[in-house]
PDB file of N, CA and C in Angstrom:
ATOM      1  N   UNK A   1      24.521 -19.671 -19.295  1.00  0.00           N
ATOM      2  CA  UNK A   1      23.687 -18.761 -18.543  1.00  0.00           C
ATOM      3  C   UNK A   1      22.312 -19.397 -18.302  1.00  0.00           C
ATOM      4  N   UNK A   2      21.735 -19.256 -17.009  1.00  0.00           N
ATOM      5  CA  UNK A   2      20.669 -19.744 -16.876  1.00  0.00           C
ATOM      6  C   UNK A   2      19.564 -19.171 -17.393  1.00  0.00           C
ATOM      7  N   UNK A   3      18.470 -19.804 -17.703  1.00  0.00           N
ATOM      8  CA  UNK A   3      17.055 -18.600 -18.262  1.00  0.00           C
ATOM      9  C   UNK A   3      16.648 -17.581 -17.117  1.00  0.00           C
ATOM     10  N   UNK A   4      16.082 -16.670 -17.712  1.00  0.00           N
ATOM     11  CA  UNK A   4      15.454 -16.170 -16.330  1.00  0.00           C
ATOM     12  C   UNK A   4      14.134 -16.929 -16.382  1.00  0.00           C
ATOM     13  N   UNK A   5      13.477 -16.367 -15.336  1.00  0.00           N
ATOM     14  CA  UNK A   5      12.416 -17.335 -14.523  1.00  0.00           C
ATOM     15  C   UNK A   5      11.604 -16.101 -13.851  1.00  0.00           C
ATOM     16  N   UNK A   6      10.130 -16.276 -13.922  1.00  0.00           N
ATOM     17  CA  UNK A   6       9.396 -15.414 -13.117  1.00  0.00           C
ATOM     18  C   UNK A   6       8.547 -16.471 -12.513  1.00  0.00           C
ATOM     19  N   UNK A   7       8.769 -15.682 -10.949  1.00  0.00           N
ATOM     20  CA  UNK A   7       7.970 -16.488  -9.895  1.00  0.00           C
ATOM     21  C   UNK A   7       6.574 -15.637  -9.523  1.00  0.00           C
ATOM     22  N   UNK A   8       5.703 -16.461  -9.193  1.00  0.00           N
ATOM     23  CA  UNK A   8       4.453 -15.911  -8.885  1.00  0.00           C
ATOM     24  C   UNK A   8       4.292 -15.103  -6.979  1.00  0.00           C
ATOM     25  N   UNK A   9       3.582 -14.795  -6.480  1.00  0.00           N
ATOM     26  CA  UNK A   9       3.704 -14.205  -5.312  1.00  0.00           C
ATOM     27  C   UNK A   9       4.419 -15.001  -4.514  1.00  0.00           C
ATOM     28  N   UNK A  10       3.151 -16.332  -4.058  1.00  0.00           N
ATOM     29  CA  UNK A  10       3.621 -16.970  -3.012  1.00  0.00           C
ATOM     30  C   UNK A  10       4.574 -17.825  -2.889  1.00  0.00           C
ATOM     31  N   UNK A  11       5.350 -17.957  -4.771  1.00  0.00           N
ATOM     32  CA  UNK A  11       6.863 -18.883  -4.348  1.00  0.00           C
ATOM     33  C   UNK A  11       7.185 -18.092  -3.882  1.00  0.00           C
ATOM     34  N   UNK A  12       7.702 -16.311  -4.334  1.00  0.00           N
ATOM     35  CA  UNK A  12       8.200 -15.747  -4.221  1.00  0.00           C
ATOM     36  C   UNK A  12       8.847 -15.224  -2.121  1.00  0.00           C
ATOM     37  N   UNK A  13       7.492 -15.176  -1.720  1.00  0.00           N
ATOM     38  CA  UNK A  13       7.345 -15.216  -0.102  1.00  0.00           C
ATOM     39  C   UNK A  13       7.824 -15.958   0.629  1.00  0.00           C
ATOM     40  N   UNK A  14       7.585 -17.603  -0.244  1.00  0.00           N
ATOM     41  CA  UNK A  14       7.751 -18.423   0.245  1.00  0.00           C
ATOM     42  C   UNK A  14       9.625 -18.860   0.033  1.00  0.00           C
ATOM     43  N   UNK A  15      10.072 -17.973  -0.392  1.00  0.00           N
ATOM     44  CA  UNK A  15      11.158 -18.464  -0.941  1.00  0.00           C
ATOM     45  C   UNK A  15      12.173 -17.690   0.298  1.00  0.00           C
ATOM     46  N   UNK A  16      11.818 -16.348   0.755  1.00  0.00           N
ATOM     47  CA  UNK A  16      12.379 -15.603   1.768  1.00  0.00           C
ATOM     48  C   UNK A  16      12.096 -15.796   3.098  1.00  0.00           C
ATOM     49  N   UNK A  17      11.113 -16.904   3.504  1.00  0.00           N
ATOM     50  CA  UNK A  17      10.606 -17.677   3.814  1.00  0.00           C
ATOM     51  C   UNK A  17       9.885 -16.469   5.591  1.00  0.00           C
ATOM     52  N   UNK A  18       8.847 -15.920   4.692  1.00  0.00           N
ATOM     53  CA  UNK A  18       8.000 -14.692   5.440  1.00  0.00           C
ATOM     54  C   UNK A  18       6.566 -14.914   4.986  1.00  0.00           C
ATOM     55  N   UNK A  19       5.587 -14.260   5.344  1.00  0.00           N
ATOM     56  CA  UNK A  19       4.119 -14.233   4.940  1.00  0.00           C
ATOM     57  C   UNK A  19       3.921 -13.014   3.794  1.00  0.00           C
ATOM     58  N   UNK A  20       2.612 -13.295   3.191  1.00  0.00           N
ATOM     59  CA  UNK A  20       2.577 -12.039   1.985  1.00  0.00           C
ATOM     60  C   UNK A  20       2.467 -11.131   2.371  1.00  0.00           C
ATOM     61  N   UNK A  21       2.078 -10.660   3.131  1.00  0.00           N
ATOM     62  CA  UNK A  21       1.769  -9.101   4.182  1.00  0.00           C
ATOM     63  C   UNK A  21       3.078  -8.728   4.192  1.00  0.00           C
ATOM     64  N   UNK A  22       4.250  -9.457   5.481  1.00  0.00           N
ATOM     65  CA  UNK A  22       5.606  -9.024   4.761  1.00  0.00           C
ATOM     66  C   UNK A  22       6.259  -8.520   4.393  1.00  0.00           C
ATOM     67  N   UNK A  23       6.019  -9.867   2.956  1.00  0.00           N
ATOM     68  CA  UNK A  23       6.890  -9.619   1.847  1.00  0.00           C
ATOM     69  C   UNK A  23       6.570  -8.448   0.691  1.00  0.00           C
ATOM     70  N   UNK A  24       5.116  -8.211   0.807  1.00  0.00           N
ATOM     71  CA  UNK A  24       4.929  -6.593  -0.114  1.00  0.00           C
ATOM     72  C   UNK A  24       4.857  -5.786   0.831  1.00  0.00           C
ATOM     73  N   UNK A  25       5.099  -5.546   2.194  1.00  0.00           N
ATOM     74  CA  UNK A  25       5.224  -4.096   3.041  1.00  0.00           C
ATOM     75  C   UNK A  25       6.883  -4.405   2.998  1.00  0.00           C
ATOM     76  N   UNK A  26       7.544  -4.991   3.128  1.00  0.00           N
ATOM     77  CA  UNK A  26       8.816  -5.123   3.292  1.00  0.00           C
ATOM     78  C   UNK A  26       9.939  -5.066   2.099  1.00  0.00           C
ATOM     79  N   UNK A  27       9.416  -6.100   1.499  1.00  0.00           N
ATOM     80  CA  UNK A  27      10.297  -6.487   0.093  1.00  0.00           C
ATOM     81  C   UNK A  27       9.882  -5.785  -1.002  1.00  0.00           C
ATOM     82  N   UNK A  28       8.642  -5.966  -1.062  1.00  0.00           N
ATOM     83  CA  UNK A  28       8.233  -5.227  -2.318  1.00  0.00           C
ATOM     84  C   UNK A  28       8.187  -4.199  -2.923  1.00  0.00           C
ATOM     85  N   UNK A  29       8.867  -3.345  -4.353  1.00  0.00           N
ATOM     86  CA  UNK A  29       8.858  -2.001  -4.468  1.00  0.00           C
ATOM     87  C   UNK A  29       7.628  -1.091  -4.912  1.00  0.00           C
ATOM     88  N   UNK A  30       7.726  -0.283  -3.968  1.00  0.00           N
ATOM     89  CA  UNK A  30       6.091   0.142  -3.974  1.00  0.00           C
ATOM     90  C   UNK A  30       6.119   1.902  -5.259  1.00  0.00           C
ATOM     91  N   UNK A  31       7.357   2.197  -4.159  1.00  0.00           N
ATOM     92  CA  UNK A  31       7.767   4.077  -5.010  1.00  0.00           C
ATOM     93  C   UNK A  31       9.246   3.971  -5.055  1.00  0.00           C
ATOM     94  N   UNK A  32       9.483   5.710  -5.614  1.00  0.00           N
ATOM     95  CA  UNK A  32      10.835   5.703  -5.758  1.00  0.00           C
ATOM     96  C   UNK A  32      11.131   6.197  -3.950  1.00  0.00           C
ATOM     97  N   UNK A  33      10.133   6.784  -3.304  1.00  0.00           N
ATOM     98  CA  UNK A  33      10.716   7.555  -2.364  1.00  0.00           C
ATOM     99  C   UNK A  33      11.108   6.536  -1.425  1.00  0.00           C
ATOM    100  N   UNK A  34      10.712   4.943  -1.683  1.00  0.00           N
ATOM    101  CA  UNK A  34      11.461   4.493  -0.365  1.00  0.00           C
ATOM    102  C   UNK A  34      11.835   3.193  -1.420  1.00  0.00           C
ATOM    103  N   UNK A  35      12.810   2.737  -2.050  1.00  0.00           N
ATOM    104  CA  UNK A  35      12.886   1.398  -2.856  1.00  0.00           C
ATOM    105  C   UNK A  35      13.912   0.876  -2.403  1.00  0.00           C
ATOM    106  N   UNK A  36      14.225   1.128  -0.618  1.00  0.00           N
ATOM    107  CA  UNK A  36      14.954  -0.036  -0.164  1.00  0.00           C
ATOM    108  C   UNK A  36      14.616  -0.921   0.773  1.00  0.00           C
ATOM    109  N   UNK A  37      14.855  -1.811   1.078  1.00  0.00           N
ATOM    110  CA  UNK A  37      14.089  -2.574   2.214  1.00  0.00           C
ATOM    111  C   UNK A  37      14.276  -1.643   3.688  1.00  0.00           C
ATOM    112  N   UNK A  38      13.490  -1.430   4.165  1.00  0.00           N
ATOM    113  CA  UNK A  38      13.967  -0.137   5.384  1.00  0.00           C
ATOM    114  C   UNK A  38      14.703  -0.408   6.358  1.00  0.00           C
ATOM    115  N   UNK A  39      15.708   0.536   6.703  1.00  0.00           N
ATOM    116  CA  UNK A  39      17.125   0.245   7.518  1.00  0.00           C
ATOM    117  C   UNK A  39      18.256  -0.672   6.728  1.00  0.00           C
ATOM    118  N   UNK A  40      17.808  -0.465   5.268  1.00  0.00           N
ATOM    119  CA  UNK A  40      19.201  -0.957   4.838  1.00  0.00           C
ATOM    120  C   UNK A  40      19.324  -0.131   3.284  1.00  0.00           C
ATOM    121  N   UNK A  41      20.861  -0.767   2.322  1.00  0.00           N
ATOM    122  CA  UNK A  41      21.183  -0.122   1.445  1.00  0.00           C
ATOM    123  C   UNK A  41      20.247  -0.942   0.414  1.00  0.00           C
ATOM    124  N   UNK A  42      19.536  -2.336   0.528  1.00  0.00           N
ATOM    125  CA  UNK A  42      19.119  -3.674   0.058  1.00  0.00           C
ATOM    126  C   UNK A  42      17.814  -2.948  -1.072  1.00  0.00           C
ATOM    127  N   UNK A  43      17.998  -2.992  -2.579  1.00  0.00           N
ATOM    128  CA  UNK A  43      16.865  -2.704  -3.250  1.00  0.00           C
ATOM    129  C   UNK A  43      15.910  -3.481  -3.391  1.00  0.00           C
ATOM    130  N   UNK A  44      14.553  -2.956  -3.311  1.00  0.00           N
ATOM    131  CA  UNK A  44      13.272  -4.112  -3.159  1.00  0.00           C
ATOM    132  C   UNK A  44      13.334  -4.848  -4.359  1.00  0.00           C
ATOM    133  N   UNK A  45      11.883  -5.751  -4.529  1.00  0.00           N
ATOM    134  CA  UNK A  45      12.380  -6.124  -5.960  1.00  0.00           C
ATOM    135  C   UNK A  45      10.978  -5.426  -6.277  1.00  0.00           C
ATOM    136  N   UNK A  46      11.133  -5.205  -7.668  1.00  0.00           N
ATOM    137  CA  UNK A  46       9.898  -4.919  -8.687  1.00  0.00           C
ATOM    138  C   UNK A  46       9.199  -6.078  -8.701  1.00  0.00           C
ATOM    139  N   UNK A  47       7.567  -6.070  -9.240  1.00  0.00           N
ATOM    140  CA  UNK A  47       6.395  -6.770  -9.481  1.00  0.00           C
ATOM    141  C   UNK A  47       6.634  -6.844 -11.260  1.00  0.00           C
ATOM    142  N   UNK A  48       5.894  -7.401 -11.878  1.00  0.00           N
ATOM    143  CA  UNK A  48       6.171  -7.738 -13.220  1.00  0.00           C
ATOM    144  C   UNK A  48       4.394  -7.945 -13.612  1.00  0.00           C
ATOM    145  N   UNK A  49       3.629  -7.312 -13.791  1.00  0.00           N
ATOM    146  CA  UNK A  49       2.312  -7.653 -14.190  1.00  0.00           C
ATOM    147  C   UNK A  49       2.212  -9.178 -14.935  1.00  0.00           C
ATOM    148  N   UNK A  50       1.046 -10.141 -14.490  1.00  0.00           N
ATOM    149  CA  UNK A  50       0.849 -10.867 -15.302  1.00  0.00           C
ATOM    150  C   UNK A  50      -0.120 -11.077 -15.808  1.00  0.00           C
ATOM    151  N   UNK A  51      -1.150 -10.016 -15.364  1.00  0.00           N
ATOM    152  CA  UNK A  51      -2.628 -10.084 -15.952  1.00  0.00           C
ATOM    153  C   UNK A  51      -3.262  -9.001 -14.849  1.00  0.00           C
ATOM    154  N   UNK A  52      -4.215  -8.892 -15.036  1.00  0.00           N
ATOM    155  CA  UNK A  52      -5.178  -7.588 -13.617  1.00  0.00           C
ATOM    156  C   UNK A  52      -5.048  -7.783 -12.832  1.00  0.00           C
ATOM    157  N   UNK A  53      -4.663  -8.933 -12.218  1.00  0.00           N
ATOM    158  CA  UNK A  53      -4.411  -9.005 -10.400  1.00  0.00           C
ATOM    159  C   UNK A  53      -3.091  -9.949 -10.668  1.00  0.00           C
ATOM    160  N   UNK A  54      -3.105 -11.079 -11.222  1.00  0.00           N
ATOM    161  CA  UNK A  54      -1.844 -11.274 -10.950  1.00  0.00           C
ATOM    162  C   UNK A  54      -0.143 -10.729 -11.209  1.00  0.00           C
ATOM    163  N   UNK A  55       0.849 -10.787 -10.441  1.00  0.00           N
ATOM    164  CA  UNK A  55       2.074 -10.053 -10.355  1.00  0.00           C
ATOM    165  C   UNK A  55       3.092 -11.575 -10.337  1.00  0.00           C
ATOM    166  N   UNK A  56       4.306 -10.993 -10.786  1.00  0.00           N
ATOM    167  CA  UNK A  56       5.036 -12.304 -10.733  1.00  0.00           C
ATOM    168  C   UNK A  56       6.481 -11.302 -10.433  1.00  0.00           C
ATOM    169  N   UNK A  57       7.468 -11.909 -10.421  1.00  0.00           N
ATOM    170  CA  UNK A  57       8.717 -11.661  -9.622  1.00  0.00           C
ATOM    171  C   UNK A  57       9.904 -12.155 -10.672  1.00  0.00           C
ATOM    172  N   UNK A  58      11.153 -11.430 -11.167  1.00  0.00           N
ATOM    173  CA  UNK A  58      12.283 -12.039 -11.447  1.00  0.00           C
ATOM    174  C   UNK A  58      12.780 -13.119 -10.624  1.00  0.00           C
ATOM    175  N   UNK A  59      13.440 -14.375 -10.799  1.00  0.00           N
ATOM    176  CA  UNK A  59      13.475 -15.199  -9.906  1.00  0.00           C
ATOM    177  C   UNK A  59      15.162 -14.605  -9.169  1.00  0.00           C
ATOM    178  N   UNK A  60      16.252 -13.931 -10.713  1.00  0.00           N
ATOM    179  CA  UNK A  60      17.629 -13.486 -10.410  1.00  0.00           C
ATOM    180  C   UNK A  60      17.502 -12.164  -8.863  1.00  0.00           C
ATOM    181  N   UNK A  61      16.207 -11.203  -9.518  1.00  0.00           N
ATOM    182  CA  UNK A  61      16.234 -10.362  -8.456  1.00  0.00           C
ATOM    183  C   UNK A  61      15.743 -10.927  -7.093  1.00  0.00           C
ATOM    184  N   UNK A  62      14.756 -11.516  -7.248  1.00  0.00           N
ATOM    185  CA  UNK A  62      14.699 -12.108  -5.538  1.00  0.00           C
ATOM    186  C   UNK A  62      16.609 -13.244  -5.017  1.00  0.00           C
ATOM    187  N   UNK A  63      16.724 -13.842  -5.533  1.00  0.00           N
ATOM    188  CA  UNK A  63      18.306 -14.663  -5.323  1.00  0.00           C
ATOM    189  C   UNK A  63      18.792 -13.404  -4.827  1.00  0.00           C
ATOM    190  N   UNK A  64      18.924 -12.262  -5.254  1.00  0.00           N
ATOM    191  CA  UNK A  64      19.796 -10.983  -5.474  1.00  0.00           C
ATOM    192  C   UNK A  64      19.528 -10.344  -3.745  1.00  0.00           C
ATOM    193  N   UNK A  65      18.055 -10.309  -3.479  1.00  0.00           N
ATOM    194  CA  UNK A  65      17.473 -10.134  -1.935  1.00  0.00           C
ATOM    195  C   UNK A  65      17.984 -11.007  -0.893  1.00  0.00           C
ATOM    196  N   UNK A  66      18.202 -11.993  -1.719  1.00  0.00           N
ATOM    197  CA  UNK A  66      18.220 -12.949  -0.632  1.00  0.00           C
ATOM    198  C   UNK A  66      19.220 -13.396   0.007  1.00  0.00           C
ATOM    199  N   UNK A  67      20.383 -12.839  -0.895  1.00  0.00           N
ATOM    200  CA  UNK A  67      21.801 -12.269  -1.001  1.00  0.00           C
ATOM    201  C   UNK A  67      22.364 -11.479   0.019  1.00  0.00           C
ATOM    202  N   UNK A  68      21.834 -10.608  -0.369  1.00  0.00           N
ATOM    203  CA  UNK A  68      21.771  -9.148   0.342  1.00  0.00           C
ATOM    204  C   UNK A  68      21.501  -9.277   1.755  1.00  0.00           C
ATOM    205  N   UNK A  69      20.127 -10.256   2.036  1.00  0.00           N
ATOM    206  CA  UNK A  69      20.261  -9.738   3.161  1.00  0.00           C
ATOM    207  C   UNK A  69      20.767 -11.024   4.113  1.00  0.00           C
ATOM    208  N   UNK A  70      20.958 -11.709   3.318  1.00  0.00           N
ATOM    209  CA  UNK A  70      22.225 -12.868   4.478  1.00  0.00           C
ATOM    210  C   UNK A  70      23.316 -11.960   4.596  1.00  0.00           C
ATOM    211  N   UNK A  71      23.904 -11.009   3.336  1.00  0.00           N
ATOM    212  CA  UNK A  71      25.145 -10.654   3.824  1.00  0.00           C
ATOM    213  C   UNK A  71      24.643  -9.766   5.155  1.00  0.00           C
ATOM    214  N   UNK A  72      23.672  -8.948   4.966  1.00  0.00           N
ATOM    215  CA  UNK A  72      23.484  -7.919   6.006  1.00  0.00           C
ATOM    216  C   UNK A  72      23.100  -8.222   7.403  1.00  0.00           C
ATOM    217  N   UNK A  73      23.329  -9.592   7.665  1.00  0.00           N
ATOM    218  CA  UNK A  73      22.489 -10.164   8.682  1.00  0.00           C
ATOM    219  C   UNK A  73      20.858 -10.156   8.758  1.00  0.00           C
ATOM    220  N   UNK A  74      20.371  -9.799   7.707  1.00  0.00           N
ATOM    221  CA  UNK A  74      18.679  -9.638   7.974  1.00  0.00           C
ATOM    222  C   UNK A  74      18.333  -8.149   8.083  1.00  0.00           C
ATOM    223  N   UNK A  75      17.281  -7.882   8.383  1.00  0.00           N
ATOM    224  CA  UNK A  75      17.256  -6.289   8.619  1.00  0.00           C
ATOM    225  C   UNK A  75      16.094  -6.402   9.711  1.00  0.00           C
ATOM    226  N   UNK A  76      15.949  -5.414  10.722  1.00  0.00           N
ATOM    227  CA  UNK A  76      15.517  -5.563  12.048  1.00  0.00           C
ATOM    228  C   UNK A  76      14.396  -4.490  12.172  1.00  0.00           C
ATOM    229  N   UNK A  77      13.985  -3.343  11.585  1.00  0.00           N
ATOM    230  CA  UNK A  77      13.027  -2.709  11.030  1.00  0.00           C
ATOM    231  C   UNK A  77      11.867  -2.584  10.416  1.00  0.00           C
ATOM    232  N   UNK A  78      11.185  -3.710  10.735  1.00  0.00           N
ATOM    233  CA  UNK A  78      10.353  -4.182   9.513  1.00  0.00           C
ATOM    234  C   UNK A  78       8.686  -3.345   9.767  1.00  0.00           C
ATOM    235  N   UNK A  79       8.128  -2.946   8.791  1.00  0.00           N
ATOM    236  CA  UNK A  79       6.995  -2.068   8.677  1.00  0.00           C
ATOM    237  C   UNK A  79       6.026  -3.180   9.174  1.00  0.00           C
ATOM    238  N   UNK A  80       5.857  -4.521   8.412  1.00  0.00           N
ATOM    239  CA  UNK A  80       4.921  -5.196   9.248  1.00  0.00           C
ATOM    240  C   UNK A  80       5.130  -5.744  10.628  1.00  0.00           C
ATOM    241  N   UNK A  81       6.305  -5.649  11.110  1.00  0.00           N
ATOM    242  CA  UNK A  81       6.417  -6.219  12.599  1.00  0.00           C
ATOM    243  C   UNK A  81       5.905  -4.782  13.509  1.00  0.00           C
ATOM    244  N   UNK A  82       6.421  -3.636  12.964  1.00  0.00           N
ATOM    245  CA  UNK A  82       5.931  -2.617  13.691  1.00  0.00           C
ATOM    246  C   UNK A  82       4.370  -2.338  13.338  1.00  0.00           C
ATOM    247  N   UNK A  83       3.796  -2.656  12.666  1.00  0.00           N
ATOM    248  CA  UNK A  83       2.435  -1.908  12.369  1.00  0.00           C
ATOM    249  C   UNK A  83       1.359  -3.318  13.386  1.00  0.00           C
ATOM    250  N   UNK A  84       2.228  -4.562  13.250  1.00  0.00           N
ATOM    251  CA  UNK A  84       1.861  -5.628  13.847  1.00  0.00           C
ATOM    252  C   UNK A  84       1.601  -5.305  15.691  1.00  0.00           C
ATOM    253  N   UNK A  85       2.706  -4.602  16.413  1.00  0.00           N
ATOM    254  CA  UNK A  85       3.107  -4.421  17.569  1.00  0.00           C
ATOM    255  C   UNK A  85       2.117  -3.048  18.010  1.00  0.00           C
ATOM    256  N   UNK A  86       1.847  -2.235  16.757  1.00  0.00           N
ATOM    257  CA  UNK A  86       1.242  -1.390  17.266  1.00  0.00           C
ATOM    258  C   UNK A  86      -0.003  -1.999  17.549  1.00  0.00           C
ATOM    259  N   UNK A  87      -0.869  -2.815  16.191  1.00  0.00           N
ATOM    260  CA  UNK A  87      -2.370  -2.789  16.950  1.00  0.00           C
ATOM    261  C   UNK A  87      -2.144  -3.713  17.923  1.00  0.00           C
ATOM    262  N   UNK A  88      -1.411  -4.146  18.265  1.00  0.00           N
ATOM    263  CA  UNK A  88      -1.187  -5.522  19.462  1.00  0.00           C
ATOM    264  C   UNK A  88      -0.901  -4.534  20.908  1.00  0.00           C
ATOM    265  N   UNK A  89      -0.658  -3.396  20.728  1.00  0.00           N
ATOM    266  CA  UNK A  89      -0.117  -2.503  21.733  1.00  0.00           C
ATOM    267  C   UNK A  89       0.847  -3.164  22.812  1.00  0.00           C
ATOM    268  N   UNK A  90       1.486  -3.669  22.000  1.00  0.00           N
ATOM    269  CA  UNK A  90       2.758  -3.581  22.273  1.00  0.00           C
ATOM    270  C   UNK A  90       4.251  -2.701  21.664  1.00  0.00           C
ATOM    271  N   UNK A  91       5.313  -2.714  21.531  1.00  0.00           N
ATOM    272  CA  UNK A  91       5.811  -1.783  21.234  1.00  0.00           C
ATOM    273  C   UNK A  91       7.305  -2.326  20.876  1.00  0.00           C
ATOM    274  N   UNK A  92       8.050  -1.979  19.670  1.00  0.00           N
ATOM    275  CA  UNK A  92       9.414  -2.518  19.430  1.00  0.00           C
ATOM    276  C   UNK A  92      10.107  -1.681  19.698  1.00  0.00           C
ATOM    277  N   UNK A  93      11.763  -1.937  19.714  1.00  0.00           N
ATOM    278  CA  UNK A  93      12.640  -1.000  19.799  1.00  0.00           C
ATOM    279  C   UNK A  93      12.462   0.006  18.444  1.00  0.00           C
ATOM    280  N   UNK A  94      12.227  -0.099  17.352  1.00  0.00           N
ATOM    281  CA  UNK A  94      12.452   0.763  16.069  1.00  0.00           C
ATOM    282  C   UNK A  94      11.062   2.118  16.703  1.00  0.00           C
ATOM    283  N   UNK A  95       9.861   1.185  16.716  1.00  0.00           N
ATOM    284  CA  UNK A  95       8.693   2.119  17.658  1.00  0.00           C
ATOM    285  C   UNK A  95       8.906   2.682  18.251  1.00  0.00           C
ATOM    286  N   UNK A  96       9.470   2.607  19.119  1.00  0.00           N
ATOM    287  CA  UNK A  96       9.767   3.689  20.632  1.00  0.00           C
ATOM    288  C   UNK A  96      11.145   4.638  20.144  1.00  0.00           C
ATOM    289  N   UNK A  97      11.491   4.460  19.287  1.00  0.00           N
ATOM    290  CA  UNK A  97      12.631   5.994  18.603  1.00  0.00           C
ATOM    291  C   UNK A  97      11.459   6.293  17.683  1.00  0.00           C
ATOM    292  N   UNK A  98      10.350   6.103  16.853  1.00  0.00           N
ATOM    293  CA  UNK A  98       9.738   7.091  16.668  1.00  0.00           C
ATOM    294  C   UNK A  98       8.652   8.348  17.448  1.00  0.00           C
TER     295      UNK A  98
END
C-alpha cells in the first residue's frame, strides 16, 4: 500500500491542471449543502488545515477527482467560468437557463 501524501494548494491545482480560483470554487468542499462538483454525482475534496492559512489536500482523494471526472467526461458547469462570463458580460449556456 502506498503512504498517503498531502499536497499543498498549488500542486494540488496544478495537478487538475486549472487555476486556484477554480479549483476552490469548483473542486473544493466548501458545505454540506453543495459537496459535489456542480452538475455532477463527483464529491469535492476536503482541505486538511496545516497551520492559519495554510491548507493541504489528500493526494488519494484528489487521484479519486481526477478519476471521476475523466470518467464523466469533465463537467461543463463551472461557478468560475460562469461568474467569469458574467463580469465579462458575456454569457454561457448554463447562464442563460438561469
Amino acid at each position: 500500500m502506498r503512504p498517503r501524501r498531502i499536497v499543498r494548494g498549488k500542486e494540488a491545482w496544478g495537478r487538475l491542471g486549472c487555476g486556484r480560483r477554480k479549483f476552490i470554487e469548483d473542486y473544493e468542499f466548501h458545505s454540506t449543502d453543495d459537496p459535489n462538483v456542480q452538475g455532477t454525482d463527483i464529491p469535492r475534496v476536503r482541505s486538511i488545515p496545516l497551520g492559519p492559512v495554510n491548507r493541504g489536500f489528500l493526494e488519494h482523494e484528489l487521484d479519486a477527482l481526477i478519476d471521476a471526472l475523466a470518467e464523466a467526461g469533465g463537467h461543463s458547469e463551472s461557478k468560475a467560468k460562469n461568474r467569469k462570463a458574467a463580469r465579462d458580460g458575456t454569457r454561457t449556456a448554463h447562464a442563460e437557463e438561469l
